[in-house]
N, C-alpha and C. Protein backbone atom coordinates (compact mmCIF):
# COMPACT_ATOMS: atom_id res chain seq x y z
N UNK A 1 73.39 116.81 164.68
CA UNK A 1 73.91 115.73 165.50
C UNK A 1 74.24 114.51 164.64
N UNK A 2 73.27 113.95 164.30
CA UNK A 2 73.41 113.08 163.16
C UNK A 2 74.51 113.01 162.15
N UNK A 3 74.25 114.22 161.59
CA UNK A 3 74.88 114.50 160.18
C UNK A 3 76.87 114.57 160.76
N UNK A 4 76.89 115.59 161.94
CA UNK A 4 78.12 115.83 161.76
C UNK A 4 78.47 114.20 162.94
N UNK A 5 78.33 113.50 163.67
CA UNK A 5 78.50 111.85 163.90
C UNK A 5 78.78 111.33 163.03
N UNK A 6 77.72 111.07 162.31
CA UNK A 6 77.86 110.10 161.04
C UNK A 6 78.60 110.41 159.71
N UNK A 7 78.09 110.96 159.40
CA UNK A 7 78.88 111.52 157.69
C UNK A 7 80.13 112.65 158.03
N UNK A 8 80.72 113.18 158.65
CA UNK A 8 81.67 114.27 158.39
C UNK A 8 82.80 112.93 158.88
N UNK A 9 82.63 112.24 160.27
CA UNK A 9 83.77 111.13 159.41
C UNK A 9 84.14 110.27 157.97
N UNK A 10 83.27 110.74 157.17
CA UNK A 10 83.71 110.30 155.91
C UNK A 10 84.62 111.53 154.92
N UNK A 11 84.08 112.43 155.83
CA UNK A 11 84.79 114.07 155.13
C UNK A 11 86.14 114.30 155.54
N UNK A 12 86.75 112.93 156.77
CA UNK A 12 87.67 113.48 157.53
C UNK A 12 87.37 113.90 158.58
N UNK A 13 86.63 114.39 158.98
CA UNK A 13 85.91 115.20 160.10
C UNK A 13 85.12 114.47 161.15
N UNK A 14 86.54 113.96 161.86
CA UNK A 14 86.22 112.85 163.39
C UNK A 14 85.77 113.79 164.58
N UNK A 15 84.73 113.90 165.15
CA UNK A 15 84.78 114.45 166.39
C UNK A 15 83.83 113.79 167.47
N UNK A 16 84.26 114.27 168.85
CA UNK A 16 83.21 113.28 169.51
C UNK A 16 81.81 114.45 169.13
N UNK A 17 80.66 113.44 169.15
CA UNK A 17 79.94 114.35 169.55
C UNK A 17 78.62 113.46 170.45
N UNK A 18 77.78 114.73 171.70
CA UNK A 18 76.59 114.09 171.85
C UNK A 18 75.85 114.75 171.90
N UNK A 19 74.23 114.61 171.77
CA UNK A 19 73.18 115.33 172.11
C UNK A 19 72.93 116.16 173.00
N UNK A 20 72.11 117.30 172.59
CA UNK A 20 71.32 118.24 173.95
C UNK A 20 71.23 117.76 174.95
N UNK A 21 70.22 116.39 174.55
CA UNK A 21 69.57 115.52 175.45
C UNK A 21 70.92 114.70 176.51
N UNK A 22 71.86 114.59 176.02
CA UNK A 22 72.65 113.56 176.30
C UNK A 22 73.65 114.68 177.72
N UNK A 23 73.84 115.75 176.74
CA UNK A 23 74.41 117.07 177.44
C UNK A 23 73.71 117.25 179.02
N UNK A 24 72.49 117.03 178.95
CA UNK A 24 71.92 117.62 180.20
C UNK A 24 71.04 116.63 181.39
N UNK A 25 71.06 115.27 180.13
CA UNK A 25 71.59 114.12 181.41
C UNK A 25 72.82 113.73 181.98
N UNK A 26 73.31 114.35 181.40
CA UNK A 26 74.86 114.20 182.39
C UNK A 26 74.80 114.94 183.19
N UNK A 27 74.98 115.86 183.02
CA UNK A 27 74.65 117.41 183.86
C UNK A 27 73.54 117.00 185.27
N UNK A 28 72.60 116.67 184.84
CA UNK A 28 71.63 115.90 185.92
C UNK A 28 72.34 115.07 186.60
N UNK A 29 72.73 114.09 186.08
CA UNK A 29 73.90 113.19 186.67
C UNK A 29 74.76 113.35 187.67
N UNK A 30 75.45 114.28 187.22
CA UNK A 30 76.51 115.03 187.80
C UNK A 30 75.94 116.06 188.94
N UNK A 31 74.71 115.76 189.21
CA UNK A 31 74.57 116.92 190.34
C UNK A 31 74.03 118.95 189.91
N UNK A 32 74.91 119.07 188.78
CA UNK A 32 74.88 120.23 187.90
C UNK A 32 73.38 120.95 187.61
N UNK A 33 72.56 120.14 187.32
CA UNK A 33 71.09 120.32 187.12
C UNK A 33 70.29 119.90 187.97
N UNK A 34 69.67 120.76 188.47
CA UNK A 34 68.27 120.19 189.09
C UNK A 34 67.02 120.94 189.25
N UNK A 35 65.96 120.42 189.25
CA UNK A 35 64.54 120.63 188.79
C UNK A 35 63.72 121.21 189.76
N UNK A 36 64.69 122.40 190.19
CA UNK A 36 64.49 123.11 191.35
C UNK A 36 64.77 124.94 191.08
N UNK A 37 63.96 125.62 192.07
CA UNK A 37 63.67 127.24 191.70
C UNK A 37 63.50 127.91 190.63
N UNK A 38 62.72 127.09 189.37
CA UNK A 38 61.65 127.46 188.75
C UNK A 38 60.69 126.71 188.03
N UNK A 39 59.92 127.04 187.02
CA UNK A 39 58.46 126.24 187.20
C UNK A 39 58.12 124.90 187.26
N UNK A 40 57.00 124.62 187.71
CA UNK A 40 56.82 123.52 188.69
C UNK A 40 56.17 122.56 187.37
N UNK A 41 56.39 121.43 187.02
CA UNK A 41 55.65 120.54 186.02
C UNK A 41 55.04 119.53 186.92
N UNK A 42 55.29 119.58 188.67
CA UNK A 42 54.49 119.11 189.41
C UNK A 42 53.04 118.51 189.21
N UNK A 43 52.37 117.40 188.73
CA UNK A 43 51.28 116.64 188.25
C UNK A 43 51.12 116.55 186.95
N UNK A 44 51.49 117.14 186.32
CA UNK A 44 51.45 117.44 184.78
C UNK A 44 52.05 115.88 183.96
N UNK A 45 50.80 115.61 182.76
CA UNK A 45 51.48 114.20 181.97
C UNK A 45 52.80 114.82 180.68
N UNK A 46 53.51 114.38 180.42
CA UNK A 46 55.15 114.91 179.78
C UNK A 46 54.72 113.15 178.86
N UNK A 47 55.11 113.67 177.50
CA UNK A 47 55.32 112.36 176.50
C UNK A 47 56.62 112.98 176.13
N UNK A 48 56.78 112.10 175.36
CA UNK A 48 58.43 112.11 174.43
C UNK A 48 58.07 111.78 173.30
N UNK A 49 58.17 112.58 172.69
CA UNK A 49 58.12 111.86 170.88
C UNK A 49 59.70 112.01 170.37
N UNK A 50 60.16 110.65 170.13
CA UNK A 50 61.59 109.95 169.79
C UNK A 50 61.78 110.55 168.22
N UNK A 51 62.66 112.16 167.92
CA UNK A 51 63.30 112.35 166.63
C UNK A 51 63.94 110.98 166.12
N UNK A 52 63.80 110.52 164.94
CA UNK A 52 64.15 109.64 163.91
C UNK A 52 65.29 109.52 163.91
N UNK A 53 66.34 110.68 164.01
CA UNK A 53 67.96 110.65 164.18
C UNK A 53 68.36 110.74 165.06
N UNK A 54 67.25 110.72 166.24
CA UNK A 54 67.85 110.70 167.55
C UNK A 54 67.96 109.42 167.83
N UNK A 55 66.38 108.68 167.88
CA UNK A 55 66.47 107.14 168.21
C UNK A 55 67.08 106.23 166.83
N UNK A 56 65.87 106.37 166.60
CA UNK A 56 66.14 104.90 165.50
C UNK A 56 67.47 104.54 164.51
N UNK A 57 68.29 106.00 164.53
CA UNK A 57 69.50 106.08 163.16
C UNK A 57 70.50 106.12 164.72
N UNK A 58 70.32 106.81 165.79
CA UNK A 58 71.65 106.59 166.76
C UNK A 58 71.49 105.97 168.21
N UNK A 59 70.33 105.14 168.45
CA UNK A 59 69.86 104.81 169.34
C UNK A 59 69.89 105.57 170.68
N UNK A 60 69.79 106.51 170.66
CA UNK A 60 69.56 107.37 172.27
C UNK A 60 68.54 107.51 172.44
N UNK A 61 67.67 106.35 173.73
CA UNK A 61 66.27 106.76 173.83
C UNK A 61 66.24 107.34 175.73
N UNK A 62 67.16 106.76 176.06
CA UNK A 62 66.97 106.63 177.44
C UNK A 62 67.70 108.22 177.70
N UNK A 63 68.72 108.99 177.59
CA UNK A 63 68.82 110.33 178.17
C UNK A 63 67.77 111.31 177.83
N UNK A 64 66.93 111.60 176.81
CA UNK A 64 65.75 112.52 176.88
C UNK A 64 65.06 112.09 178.48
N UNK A 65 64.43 110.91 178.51
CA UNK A 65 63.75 110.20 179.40
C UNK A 65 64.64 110.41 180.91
N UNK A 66 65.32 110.22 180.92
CA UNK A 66 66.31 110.29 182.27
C UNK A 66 66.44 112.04 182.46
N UNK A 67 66.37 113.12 181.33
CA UNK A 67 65.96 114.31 181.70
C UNK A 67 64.83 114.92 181.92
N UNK A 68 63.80 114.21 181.58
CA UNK A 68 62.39 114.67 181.76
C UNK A 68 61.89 113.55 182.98
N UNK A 69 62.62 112.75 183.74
CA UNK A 69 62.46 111.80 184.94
C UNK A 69 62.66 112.74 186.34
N UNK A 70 63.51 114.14 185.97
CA UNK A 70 63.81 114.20 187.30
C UNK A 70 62.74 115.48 187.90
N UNK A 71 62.20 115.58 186.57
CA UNK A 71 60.86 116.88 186.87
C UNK A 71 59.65 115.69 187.84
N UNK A 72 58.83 116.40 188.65
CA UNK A 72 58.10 115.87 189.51
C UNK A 72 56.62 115.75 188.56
N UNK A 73 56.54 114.53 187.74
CA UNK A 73 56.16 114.51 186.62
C UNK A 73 55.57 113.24 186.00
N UNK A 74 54.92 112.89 185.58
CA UNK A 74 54.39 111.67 184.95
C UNK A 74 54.88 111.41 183.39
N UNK A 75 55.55 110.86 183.42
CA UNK A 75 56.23 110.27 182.11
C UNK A 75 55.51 109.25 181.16
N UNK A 76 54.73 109.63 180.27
CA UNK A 76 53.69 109.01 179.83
C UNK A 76 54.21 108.22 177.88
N UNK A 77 54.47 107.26 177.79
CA UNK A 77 54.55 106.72 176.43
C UNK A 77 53.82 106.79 175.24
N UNK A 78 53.60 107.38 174.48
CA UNK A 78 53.02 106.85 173.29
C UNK A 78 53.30 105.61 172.81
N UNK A 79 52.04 105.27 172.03
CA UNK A 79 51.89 102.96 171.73
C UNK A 79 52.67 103.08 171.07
N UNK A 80 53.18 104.64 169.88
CA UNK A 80 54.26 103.96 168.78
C UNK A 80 55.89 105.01 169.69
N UNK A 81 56.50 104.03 169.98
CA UNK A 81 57.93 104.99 170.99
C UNK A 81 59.42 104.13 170.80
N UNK A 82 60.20 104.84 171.04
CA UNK A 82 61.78 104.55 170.93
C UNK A 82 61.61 103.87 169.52
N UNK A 83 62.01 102.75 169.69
CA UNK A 83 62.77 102.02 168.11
C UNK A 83 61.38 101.88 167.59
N UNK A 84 59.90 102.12 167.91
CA UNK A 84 58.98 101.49 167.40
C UNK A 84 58.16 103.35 166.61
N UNK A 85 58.72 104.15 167.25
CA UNK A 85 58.55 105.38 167.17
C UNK A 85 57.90 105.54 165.83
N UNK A 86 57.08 106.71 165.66
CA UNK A 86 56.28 107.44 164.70
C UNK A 86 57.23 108.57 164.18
N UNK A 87 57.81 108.39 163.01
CA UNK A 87 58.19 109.78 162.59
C UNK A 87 57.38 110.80 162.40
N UNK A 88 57.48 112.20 162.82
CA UNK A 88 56.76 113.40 162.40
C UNK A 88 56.44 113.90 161.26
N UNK A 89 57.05 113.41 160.46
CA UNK A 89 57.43 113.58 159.17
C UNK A 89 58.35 114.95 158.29
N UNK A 90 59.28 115.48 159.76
CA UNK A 90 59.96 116.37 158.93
C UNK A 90 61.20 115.56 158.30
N UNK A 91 61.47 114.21 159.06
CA UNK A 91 62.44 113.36 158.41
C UNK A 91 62.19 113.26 156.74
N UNK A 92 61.03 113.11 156.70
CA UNK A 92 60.84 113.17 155.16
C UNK A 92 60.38 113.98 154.37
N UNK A 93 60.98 114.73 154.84
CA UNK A 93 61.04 116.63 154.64
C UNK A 93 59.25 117.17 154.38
N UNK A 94 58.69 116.38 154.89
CA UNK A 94 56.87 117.00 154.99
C UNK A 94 56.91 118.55 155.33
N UNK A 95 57.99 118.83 155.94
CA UNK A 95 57.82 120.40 156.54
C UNK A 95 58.02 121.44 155.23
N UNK A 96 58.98 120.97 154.24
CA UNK A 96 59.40 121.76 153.48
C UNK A 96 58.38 121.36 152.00
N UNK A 97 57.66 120.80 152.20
CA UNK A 97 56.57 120.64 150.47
C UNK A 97 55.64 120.32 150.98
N UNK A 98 54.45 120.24 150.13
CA UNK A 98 53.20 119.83 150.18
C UNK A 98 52.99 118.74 150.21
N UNK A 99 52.19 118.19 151.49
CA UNK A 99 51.67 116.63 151.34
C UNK A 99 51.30 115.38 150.15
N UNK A 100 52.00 114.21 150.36
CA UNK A 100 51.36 113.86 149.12
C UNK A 100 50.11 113.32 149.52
N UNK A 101 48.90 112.67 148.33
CA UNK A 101 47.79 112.56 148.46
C UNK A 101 47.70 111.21 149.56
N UNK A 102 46.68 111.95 150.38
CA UNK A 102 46.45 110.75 151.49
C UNK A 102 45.52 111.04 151.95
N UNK A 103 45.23 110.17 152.98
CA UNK A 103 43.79 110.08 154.02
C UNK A 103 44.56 111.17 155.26
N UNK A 104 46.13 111.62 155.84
CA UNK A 104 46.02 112.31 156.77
C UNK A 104 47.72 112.28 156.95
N UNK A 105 47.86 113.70 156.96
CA UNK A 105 49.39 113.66 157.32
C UNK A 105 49.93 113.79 158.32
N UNK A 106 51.31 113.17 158.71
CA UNK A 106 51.59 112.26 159.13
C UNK A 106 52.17 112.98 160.85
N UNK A 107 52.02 113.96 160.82
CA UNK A 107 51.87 114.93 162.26
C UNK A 107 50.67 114.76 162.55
N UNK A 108 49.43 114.77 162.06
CA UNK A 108 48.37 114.92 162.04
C UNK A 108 48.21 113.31 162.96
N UNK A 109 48.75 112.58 162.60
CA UNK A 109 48.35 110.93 162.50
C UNK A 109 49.08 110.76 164.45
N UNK A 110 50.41 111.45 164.04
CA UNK A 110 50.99 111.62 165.22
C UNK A 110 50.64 112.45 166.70
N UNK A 111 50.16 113.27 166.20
CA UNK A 111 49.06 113.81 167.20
C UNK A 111 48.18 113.41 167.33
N UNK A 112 47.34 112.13 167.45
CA UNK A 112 46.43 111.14 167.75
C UNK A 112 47.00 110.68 168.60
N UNK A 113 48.67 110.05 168.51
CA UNK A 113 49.43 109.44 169.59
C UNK A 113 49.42 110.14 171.15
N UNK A 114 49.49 111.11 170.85
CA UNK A 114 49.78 112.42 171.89
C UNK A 114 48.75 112.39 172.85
N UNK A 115 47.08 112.44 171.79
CA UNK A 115 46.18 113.03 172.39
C UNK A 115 45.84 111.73 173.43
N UNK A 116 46.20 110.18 172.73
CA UNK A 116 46.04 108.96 173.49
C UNK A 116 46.34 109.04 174.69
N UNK A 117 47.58 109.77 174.92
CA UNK A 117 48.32 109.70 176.61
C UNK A 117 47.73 110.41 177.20
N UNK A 118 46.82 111.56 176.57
CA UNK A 118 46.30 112.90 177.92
C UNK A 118 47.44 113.72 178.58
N UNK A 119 48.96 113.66 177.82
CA UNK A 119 49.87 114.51 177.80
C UNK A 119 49.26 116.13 178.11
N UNK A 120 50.01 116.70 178.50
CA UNK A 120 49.76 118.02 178.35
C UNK A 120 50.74 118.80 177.48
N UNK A 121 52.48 118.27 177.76
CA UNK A 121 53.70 118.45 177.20
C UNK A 121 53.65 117.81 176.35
N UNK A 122 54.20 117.61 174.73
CA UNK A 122 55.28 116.56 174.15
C UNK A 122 56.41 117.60 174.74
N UNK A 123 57.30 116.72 174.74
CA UNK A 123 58.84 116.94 174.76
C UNK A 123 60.00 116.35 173.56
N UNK A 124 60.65 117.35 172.77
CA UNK A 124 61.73 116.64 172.01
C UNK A 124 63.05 116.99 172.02
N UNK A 125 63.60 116.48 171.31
CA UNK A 125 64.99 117.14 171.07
C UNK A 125 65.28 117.33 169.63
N UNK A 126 64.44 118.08 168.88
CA UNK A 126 64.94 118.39 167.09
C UNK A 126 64.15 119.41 166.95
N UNK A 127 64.55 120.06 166.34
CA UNK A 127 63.69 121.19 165.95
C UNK A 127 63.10 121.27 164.99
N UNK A 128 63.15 120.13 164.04
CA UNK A 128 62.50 119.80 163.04
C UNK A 128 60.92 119.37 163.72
N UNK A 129 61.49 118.03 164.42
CA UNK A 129 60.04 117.79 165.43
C UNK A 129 59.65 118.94 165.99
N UNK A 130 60.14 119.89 166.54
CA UNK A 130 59.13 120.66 166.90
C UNK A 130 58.39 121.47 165.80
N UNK A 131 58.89 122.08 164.99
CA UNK A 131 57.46 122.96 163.76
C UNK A 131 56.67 121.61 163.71
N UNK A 132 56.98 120.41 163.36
CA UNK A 132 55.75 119.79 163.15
C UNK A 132 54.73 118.90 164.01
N UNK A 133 55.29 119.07 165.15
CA UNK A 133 54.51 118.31 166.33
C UNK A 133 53.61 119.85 166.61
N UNK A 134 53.99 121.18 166.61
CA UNK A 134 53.55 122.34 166.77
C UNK A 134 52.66 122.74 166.05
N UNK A 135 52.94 122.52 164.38
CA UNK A 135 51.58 121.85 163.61
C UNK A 135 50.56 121.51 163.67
N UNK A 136 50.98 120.10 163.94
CA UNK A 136 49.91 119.30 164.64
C UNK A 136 49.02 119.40 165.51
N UNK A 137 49.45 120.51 166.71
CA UNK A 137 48.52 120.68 167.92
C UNK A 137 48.12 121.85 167.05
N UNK A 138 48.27 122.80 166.39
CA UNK A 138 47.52 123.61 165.86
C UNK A 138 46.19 123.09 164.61
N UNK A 139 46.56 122.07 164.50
CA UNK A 139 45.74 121.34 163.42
C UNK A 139 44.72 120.42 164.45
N UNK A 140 44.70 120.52 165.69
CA UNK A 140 43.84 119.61 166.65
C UNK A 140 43.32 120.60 167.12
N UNK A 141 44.19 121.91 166.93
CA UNK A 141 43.11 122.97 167.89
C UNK A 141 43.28 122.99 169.25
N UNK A 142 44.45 122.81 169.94
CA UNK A 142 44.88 121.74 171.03
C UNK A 142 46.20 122.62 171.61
N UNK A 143 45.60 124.04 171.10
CA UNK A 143 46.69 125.05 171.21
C UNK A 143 46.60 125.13 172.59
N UNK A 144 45.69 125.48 173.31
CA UNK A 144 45.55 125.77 175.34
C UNK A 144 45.60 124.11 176.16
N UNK A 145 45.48 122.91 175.58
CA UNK A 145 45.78 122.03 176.21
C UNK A 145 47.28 121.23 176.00
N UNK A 146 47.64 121.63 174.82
CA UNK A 146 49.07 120.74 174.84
C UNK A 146 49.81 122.31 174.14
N UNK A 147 51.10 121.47 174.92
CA UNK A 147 52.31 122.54 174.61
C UNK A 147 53.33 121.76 174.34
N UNK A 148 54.21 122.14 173.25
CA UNK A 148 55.77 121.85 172.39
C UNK A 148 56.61 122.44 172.35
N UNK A 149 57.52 121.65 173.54
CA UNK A 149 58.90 121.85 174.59
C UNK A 149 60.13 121.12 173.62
N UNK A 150 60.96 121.73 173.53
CA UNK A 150 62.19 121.29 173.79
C UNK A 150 62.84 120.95 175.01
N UNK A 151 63.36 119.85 175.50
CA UNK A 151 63.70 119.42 176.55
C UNK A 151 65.02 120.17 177.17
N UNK A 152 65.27 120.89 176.39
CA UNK A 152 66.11 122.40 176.88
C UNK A 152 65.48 123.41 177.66
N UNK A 153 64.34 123.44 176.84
CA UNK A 153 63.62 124.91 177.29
C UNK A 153 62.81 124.23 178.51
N UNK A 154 62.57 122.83 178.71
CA UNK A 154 62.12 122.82 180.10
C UNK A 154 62.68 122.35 180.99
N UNK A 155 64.25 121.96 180.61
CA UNK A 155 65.19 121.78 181.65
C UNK A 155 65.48 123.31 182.08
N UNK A 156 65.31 124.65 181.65
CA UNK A 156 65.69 125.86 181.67
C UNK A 156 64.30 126.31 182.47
N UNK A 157 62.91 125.83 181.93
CA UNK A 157 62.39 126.56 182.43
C UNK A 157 62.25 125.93 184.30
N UNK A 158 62.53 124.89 184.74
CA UNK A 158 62.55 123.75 186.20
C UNK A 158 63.41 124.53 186.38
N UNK A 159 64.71 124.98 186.06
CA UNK A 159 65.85 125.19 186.98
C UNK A 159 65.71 126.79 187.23
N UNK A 160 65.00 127.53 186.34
CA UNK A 160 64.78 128.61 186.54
C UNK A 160 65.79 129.39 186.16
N UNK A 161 66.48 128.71 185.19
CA UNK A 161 67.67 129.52 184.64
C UNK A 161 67.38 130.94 183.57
């Protein structure tokens, strides 16, 4: 998303483009989607953890949120969110090398955020965030109480598509 927005107009390579997220709040919008004949997220707490190139490099905070609004659902913030957001640290490619020396890496740090809300869901839109938010709940042990959605796969799994 990022990459081909931003930099391929320097390659020549103008196109519109928007997000998953952006894709299926419209779609919501438009009537097209709705959070009806299949599974129920009915009482369940839903966080958002804000990808780095989603918010902070292209500012889209509000369509994830406006797609995970129309599930019958508690929409719960983490203290660090949108422009103030916690990177996961695959932005700084943590996924692909070994940590450098520290007191706690930085999924690790981020899943503290998570566990603050009493979430049951995170929800994202990168798939980078997800191996490492997925990480993370495996590194909390937090495998049967929290689960790591793409806001695809649970706009798919509500509509029962």
């Amino acid at each position: 998303f990022n990459t081909i927005r931003n930099e391929y107009p320097g390659l020549g390579g103008t196109y519109e483009v928007i997000h998953h997220t952006q894709l299926i709040q419209s779609l919501i919008d438009e009537g097209k989607l709705k959070a009806e004949g299949g599974e129920s997220f009915k009482g369940r707490k839903i966080t958002f953890h804000d990808p780095c190139y989603l918010g902070r490099a292209n500012n889209v905070y509000e369509a994830p949120r406006a797609a995970l609004e129309i599930l019958d659902t508690e929409l719960v913030e983490m203290k660090r969110c949108k422009s103030n957001g916690l990177c996961c640290g695959a932005g700084g490619a943590q996924m692909f090398k070994e940590p450098e020396p520290g007191k706690k890496d930085i999924n690790h740090e981020r899943m503290l955020d998570v566990i603050q809300t009493g979430a049951s869901v995170i929800a994202s839109g990168c798939p980078f965030c997800m191996t490492m938010l997925t990480d993370g709940v495996k590194h909390m042990e937090k495998e049967q109480e929290i689960k790591v959605l793409d806001i695809a796969e649970i706009t798919v799994r509500a509509n029962g598509l």
